[in-house]
PDB file of N, CA and C in Angstrom:
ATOM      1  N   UNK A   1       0.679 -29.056  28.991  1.00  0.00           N
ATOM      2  CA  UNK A   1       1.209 -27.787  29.445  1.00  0.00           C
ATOM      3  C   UNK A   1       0.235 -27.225  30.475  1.00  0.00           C
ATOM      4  N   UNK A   2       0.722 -26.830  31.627  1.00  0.00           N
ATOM      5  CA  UNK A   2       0.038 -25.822  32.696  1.00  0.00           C
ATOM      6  C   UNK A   2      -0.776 -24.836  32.181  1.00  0.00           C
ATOM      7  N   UNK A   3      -1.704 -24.222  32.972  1.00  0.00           N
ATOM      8  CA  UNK A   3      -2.330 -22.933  32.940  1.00  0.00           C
ATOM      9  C   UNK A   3      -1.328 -22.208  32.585  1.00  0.00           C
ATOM     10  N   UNK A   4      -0.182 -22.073  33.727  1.00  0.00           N
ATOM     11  CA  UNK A   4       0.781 -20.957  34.140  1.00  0.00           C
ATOM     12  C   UNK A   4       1.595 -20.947  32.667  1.00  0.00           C
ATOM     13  N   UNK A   5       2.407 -22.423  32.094  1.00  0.00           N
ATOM     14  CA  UNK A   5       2.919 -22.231  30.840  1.00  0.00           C
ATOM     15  C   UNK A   5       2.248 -21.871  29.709  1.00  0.00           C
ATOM     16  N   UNK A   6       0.497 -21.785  29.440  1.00  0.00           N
ATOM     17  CA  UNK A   6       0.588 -21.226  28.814  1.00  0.00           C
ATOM     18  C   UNK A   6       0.115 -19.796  28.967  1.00  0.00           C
ATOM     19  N   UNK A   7       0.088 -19.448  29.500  1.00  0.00           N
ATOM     20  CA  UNK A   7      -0.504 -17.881  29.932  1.00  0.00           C
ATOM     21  C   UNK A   7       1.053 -17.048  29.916  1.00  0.00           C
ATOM     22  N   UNK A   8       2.359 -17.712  30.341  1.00  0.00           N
ATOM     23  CA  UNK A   8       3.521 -17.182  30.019  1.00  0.00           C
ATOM     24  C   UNK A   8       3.879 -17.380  28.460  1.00  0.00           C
ATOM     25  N   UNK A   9       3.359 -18.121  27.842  1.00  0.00           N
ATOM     26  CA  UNK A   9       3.887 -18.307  26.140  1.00  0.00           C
ATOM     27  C   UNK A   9       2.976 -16.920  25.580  1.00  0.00           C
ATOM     28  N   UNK A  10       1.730 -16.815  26.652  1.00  0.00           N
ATOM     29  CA  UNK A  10       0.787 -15.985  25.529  1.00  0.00           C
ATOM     30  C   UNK A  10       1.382 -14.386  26.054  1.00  0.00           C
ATOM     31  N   UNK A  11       1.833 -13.744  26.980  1.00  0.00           N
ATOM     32  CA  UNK A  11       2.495 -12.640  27.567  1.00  0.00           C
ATOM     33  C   UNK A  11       3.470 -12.493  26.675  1.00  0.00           C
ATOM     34  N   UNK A  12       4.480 -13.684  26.421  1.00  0.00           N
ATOM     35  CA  UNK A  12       5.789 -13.304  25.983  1.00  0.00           C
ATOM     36  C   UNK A  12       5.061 -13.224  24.113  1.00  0.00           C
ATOM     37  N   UNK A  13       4.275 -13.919  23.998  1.00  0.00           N
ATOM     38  CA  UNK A  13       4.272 -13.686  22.275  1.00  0.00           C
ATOM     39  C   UNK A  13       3.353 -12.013  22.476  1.00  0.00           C
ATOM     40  N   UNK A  14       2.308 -11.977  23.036  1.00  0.00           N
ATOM     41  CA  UNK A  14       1.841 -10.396  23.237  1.00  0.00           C
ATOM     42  C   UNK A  14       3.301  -9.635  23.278  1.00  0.00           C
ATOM     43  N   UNK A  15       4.004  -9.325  23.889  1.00  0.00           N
ATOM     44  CA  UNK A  15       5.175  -8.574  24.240  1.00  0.00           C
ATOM     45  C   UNK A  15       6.539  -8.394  22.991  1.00  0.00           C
ATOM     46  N   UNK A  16       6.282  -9.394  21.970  1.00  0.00           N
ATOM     47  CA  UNK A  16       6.891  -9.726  21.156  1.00  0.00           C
ATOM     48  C   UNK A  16       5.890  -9.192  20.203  1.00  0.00           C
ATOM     49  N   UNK A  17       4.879  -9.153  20.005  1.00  0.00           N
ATOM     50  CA  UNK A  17       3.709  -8.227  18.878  1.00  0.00           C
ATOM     51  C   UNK A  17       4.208  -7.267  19.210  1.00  0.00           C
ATOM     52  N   UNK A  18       4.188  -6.553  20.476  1.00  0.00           N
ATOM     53  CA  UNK A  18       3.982  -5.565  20.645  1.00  0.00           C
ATOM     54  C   UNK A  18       5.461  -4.418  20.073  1.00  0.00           C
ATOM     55  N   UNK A  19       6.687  -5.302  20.537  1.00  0.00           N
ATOM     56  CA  UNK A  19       8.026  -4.786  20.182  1.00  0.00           C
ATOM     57  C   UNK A  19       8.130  -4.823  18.334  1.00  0.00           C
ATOM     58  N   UNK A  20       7.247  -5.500  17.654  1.00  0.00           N
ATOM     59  CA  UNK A  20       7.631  -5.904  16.093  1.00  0.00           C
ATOM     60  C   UNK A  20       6.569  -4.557  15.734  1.00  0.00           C
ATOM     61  N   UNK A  21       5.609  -4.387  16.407  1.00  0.00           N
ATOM     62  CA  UNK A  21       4.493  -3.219  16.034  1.00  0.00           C
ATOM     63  C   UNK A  21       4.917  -1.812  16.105  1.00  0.00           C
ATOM     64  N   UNK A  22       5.870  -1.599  16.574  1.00  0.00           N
ATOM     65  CA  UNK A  22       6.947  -0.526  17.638  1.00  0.00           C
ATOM     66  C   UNK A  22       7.996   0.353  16.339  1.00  0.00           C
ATOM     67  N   UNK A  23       8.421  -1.217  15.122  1.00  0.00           N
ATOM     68  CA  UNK A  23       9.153  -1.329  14.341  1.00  0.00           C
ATOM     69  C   UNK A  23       8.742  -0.167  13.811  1.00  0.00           C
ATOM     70  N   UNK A  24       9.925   0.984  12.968  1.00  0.00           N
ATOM     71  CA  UNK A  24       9.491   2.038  11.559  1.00  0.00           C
ATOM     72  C   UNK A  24       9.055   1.012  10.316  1.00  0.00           C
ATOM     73  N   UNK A  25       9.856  -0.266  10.133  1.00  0.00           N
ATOM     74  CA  UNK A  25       9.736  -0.893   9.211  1.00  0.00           C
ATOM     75  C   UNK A  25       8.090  -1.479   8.933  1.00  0.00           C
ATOM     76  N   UNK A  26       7.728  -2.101  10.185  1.00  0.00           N
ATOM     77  CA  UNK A  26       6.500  -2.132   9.639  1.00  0.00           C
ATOM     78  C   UNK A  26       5.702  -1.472  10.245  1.00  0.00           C
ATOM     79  N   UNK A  27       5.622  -0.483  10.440  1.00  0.00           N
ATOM     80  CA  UNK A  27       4.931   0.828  10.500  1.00  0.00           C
ATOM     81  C   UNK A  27       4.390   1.071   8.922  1.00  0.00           C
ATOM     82  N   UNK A  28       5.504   0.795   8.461  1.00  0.00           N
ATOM     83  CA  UNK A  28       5.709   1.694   6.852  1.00  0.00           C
ATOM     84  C   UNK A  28       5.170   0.657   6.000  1.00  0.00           C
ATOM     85  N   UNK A  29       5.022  -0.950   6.506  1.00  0.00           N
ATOM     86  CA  UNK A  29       4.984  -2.224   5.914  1.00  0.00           C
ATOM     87  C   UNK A  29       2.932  -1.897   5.768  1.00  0.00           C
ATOM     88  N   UNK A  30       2.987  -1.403   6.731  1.00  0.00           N
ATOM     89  CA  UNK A  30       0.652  -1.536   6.814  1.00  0.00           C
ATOM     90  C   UNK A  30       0.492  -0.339   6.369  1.00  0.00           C
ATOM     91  N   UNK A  31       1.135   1.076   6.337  1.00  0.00           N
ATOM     92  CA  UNK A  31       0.818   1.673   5.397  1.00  0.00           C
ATOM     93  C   UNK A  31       0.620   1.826   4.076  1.00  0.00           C
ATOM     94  N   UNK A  32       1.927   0.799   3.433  1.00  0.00           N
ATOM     95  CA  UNK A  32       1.799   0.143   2.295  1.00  0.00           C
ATOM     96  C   UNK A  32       0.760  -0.591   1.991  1.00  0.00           C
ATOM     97  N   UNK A  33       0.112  -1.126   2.781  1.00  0.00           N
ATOM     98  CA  UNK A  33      -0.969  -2.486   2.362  1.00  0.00           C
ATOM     99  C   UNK A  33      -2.490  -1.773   2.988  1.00  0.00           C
ATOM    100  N   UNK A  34      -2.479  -0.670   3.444  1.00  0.00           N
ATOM    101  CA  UNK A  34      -3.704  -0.042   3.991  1.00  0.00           C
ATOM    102  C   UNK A  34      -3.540   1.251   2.281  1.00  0.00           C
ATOM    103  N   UNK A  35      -2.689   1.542   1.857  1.00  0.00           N
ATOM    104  CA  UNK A  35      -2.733   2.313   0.506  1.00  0.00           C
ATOM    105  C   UNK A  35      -3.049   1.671  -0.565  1.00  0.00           C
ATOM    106  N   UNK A  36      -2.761   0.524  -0.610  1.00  0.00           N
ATOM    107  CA  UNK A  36      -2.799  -0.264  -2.161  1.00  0.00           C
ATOM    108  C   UNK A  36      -4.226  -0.315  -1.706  1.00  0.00           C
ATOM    109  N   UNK A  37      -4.474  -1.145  -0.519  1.00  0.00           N
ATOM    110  CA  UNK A  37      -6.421  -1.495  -0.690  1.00  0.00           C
ATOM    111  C   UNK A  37      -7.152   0.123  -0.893  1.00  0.00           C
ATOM    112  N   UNK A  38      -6.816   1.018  -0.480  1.00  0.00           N
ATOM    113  CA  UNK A  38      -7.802   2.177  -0.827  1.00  0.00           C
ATOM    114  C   UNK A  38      -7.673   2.300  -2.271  1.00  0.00           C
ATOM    115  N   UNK A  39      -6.515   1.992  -3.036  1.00  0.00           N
ATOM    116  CA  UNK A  39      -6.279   2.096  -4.492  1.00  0.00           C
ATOM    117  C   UNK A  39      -7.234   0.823  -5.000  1.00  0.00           C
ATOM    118  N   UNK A  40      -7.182  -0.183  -4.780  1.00  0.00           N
ATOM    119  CA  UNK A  40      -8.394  -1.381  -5.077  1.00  0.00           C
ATOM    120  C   UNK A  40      -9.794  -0.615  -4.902  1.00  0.00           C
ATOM    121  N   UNK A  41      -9.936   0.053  -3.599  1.00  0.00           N
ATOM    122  CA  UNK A  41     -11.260  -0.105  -3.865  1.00  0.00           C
ATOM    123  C   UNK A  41     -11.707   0.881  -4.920  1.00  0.00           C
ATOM    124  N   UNK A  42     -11.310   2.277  -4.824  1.00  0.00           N
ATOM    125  CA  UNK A  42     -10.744   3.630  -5.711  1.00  0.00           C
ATOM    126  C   UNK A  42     -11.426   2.772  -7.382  1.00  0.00           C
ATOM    127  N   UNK A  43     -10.172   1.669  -7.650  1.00  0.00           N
ATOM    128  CA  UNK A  43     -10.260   0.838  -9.007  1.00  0.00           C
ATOM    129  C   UNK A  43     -11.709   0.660  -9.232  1.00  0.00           C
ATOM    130  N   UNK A  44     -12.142  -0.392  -8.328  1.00  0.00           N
ATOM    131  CA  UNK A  44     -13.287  -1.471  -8.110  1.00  0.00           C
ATOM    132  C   UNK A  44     -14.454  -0.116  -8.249  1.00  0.00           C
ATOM    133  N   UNK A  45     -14.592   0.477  -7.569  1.00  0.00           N
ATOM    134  CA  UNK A  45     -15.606   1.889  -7.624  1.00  0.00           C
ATOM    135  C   UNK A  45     -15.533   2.428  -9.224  1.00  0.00           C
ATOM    136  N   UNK A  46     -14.260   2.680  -9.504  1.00  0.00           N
ATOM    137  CA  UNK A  46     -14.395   3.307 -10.735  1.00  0.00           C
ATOM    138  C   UNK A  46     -14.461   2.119 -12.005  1.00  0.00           C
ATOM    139  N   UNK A  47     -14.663   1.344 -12.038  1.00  0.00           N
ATOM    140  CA  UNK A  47     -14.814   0.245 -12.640  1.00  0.00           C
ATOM    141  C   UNK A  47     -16.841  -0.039 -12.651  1.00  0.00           C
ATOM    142  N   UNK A  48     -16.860  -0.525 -11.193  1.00  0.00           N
ATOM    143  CA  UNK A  48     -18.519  -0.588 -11.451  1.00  0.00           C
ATOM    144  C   UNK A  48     -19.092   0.378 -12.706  1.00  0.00           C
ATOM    145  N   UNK A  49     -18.719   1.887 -12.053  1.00  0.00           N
ATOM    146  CA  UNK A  49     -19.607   3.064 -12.491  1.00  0.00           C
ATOM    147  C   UNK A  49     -19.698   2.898 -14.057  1.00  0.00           C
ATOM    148  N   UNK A  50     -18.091   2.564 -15.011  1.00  0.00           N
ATOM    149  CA  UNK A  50     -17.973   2.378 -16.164  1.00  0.00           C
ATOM    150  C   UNK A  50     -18.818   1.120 -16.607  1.00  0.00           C
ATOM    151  N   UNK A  51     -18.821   0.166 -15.566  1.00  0.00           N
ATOM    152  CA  UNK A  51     -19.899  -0.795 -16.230  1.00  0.00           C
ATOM    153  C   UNK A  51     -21.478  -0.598 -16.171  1.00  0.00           C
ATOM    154  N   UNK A  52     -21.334   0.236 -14.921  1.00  0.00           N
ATOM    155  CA  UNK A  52     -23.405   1.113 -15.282  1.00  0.00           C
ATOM    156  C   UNK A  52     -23.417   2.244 -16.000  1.00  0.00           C
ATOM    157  N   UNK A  53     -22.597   3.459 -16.443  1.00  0.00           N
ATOM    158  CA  UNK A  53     -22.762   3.987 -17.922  1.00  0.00           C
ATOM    159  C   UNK A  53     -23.115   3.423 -19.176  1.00  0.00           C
ATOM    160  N   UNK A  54     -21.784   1.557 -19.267  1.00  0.00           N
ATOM    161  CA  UNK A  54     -22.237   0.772 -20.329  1.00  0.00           C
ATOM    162  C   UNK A  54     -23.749   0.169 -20.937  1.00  0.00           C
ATOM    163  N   UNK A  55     -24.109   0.054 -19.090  1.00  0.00           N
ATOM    164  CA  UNK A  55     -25.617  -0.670 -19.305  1.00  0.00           C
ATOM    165  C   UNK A  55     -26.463   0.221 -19.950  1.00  0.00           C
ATOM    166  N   UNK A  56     -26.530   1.325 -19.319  1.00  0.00           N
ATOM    167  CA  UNK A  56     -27.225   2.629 -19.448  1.00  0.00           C
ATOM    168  C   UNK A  56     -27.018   2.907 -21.412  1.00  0.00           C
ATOM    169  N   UNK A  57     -26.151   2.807 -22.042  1.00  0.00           N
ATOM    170  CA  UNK A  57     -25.648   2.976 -22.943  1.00  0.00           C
ATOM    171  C   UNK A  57     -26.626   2.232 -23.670  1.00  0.00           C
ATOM    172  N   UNK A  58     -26.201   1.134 -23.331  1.00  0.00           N
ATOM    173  CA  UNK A  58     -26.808  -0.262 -23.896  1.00  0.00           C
ATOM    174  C   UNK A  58     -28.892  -0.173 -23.745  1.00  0.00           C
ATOM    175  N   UNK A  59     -28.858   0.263 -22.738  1.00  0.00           N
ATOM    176  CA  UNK A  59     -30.636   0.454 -22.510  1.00  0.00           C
ATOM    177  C   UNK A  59     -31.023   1.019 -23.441  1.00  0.00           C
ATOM    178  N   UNK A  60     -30.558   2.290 -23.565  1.00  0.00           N
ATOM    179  CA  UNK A  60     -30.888   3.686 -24.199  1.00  0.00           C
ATOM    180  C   UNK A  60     -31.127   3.091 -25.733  1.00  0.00           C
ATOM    181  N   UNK A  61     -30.124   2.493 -26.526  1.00  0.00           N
ATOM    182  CA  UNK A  61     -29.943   2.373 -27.283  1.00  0.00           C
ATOM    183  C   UNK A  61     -31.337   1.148 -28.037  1.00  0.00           C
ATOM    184  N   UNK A  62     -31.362   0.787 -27.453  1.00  0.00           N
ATOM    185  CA  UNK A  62     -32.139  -0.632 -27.191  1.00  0.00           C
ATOM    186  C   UNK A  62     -33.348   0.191 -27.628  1.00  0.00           C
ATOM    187  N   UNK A  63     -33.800   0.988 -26.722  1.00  0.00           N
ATOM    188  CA  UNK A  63     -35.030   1.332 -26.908  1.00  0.00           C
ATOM    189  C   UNK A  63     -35.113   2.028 -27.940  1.00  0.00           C
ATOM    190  N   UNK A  64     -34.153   2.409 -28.755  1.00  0.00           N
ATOM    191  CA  UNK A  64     -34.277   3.344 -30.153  1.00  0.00           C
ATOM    192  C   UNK A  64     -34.753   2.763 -31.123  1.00  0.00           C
TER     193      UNK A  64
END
């Protein structure tokens, strides 16, 4: 394939991102998946902390 063919495959697929990005549908599709990960990390955060209270728990106790 030419320079020229592919530099026209890569325009027309850019131009084709660009019209699918444009979409309400997935507009609404990465808001969905940009919400669940803040809810993961939200989880994952509140998860650690419960497992360093445990340790802490566990230290304290230890030393009694």
């Amino acid at each position: 394939m030419s320079k020229w063919g592919i530099f026209a495959l890569g325009a027309l697929t850019g131009i084709a991102a660009v019209s699918i990005a444009k979409t309400g549908a997935f507009k609404k599709a990465c808001a969905a998946v940009v919400s669940t990960g803040m809810q993961l990390k939200d989880d994952a955060a509140e998860f650690a902390e419960s497992v360093k209270e445990d340790a802490e728990d566990m230290k304290a106790a230890a030393k009694q």
